[in-house]
N, C-alpha and C. Protein backbone atom coordinates (compact mmCIF):
# COMPACT_ATOMS: atom_id res chain seq x y z
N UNK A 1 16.23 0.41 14.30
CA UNK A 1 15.68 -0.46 13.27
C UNK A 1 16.30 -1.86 13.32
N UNK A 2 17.94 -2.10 13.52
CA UNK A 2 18.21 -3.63 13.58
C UNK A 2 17.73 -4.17 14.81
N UNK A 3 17.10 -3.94 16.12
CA UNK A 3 16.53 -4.80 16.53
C UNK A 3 15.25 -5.38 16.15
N UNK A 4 14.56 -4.66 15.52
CA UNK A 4 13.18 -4.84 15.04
C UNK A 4 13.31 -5.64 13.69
N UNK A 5 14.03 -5.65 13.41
CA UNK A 5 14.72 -6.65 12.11
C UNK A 5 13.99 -8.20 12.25
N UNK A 6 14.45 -8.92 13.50
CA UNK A 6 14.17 -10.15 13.98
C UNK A 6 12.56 -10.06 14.41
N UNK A 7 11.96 -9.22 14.97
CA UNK A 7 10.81 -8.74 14.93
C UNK A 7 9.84 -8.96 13.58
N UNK A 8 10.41 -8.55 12.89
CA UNK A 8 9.93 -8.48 11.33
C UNK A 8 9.77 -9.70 10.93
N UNK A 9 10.81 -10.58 10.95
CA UNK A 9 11.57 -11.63 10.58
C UNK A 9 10.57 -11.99 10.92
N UNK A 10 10.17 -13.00 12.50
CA UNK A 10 9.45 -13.52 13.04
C UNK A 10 7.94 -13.33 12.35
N UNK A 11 7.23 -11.73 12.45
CA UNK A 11 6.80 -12.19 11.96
C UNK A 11 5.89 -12.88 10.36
N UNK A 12 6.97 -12.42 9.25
CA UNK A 12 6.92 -12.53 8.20
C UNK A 12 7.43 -13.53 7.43
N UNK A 13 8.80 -13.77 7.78
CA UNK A 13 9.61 -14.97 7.75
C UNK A 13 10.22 -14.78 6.46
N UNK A 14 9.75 -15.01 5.14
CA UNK A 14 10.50 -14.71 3.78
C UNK A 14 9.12 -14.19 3.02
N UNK A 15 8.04 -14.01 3.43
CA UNK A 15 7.06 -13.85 3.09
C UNK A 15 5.79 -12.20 3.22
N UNK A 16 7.29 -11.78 3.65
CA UNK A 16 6.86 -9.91 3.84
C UNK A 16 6.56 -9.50 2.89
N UNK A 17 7.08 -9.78 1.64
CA UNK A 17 6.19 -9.02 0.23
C UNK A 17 4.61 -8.48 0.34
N UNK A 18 4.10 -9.80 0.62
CA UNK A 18 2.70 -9.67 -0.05
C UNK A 18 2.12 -8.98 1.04
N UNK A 19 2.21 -8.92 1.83
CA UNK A 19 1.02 -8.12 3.08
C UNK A 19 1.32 -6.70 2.99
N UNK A 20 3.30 -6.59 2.96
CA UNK A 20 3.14 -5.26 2.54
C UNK A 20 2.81 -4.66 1.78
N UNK A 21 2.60 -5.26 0.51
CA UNK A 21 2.05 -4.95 -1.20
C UNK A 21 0.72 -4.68 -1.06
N UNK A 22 -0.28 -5.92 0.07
CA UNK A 22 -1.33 -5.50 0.03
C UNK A 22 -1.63 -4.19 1.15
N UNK A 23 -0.95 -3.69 2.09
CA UNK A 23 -0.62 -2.83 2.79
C UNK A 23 -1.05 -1.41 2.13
N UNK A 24 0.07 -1.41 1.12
CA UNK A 24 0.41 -0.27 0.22
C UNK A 24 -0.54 0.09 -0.61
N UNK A 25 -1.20 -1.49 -1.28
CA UNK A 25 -2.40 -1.26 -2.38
C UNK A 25 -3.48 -0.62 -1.53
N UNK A 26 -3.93 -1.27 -0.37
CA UNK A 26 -4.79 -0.77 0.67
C UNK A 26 -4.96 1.00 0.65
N UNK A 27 -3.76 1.25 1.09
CA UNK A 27 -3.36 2.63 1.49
C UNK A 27 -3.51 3.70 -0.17
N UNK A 28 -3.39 3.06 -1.14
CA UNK A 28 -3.37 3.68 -2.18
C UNK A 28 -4.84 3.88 -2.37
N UNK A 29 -5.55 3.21 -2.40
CA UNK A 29 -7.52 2.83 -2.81
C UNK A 29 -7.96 3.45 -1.73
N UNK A 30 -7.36 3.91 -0.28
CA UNK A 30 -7.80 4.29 0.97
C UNK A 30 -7.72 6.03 0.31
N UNK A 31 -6.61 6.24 -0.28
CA UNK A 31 -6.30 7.85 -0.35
C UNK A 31 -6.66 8.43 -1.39
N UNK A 32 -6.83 7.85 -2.27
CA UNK A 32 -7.45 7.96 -3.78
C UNK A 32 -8.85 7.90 -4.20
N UNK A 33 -9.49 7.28 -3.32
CA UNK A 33 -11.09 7.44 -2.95
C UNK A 33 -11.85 8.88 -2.37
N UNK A 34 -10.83 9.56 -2.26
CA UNK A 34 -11.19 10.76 -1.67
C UNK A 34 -11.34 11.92 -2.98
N UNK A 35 -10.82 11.78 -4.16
CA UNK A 35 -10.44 12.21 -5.28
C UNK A 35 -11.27 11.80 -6.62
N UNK A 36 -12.14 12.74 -7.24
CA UNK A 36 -12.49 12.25 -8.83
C UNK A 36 -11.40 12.52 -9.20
N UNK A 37 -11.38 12.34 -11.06
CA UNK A 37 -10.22 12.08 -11.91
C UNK A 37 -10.01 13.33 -12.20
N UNK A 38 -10.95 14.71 -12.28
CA UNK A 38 -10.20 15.93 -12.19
C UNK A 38 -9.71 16.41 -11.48
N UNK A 39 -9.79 16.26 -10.09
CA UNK A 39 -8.56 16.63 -8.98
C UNK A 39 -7.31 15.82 -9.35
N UNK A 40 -8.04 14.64 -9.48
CA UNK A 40 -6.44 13.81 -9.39
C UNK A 40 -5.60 14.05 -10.62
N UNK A 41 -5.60 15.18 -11.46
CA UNK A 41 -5.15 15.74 -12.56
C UNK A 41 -4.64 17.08 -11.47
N UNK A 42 -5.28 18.02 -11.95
CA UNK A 42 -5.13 19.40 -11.06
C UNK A 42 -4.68 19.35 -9.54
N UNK A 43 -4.71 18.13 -8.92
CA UNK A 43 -4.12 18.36 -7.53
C UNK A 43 -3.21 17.51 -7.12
N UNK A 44 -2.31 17.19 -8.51
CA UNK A 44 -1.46 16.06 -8.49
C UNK A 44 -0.65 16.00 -7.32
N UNK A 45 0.07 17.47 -7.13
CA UNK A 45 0.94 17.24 -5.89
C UNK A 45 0.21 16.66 -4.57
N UNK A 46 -0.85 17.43 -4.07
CA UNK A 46 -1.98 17.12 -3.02
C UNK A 46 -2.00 15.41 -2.82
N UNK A 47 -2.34 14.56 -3.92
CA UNK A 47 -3.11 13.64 -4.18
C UNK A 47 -1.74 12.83 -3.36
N UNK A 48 -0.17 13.00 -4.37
CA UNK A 48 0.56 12.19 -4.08
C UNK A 48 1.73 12.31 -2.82
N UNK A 49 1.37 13.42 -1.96
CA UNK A 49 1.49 13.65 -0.83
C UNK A 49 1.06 12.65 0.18
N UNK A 50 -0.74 13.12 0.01
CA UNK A 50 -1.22 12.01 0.52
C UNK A 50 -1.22 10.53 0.64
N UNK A 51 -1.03 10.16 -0.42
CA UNK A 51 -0.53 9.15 -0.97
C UNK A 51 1.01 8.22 0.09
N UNK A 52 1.74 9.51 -0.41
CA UNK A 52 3.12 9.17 0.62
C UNK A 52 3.37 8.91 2.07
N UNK A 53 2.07 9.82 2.64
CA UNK A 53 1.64 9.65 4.08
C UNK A 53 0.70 9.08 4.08
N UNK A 54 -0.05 8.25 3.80
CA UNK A 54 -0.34 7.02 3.71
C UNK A 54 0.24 5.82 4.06
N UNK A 55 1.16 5.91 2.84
CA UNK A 55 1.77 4.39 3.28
C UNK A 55 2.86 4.39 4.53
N UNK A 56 3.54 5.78 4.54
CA UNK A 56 4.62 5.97 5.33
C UNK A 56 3.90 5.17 6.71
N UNK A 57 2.68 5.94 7.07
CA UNK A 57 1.86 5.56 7.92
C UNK A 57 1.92 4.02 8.35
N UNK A 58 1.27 2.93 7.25
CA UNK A 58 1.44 1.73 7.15
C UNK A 58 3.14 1.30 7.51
N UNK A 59 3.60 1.76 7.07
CA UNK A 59 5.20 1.11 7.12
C UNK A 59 5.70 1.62 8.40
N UNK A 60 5.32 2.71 8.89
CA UNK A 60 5.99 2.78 10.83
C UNK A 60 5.11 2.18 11.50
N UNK A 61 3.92 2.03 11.32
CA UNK A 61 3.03 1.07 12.16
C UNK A 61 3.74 -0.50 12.25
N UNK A 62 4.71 -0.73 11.47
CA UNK A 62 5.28 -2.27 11.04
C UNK A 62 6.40 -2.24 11.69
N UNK A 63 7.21 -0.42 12.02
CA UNK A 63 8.26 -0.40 12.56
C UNK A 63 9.65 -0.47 11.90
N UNK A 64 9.27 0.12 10.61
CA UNK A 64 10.27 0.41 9.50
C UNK A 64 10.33 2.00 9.97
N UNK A 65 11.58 2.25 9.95
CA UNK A 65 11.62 3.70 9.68
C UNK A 65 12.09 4.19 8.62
N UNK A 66 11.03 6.02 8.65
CA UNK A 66 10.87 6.19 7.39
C UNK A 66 11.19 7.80 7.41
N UNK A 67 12.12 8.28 6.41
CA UNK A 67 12.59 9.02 6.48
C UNK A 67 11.80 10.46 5.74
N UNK A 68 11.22 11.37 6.60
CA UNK A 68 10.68 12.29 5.79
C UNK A 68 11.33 13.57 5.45
C-alpha cells in the first residue's frame, strides 16, 4: 500500500474525497436497487453485506487495501 500512496496522490492530489464519496454513493444506489423496502427490512444482513462488497470492490479497484 505505501507505494501506491504517491499513486493515489498523483492522482487525486488533496481532492480524493469527492470521487470517492461519489464512488461509494454510486456503489450504495448500485446495490440497493436490487431490493424493495421489505427485503431491505427482513434481509438486513444480506442487503449490508452486499453493500460492503460493493464498495470494498470500488476501493481495491483504486488500490486501497481492504481488509476482510
Amino acid at each position: 500500500m505505501p507505494d501506491k500512496a504517491a499513486d493515489i496522490y498523483d492522482k487525486y492530489q488533496y481532492n480524493y474525497f469527492d470521487p470517492w464519496s461519489q464512488k461509494i454513493q454510486m456503489a450504495l444506489k448500485q446495490t440497493t436497487k436490487d431490493y424493495n423496502t421489505e427485503s431491505m427490512f427482513e434481509e438486513r444482513a444480506v442487503v449490508t453485506a452486499a453493500i460492503k462488497e460493493e464498495i470494498e470492490s470500488y476501493l481495491e479497484d483504486e488500490g486501497c487495501e481492504v481488509s476482510r
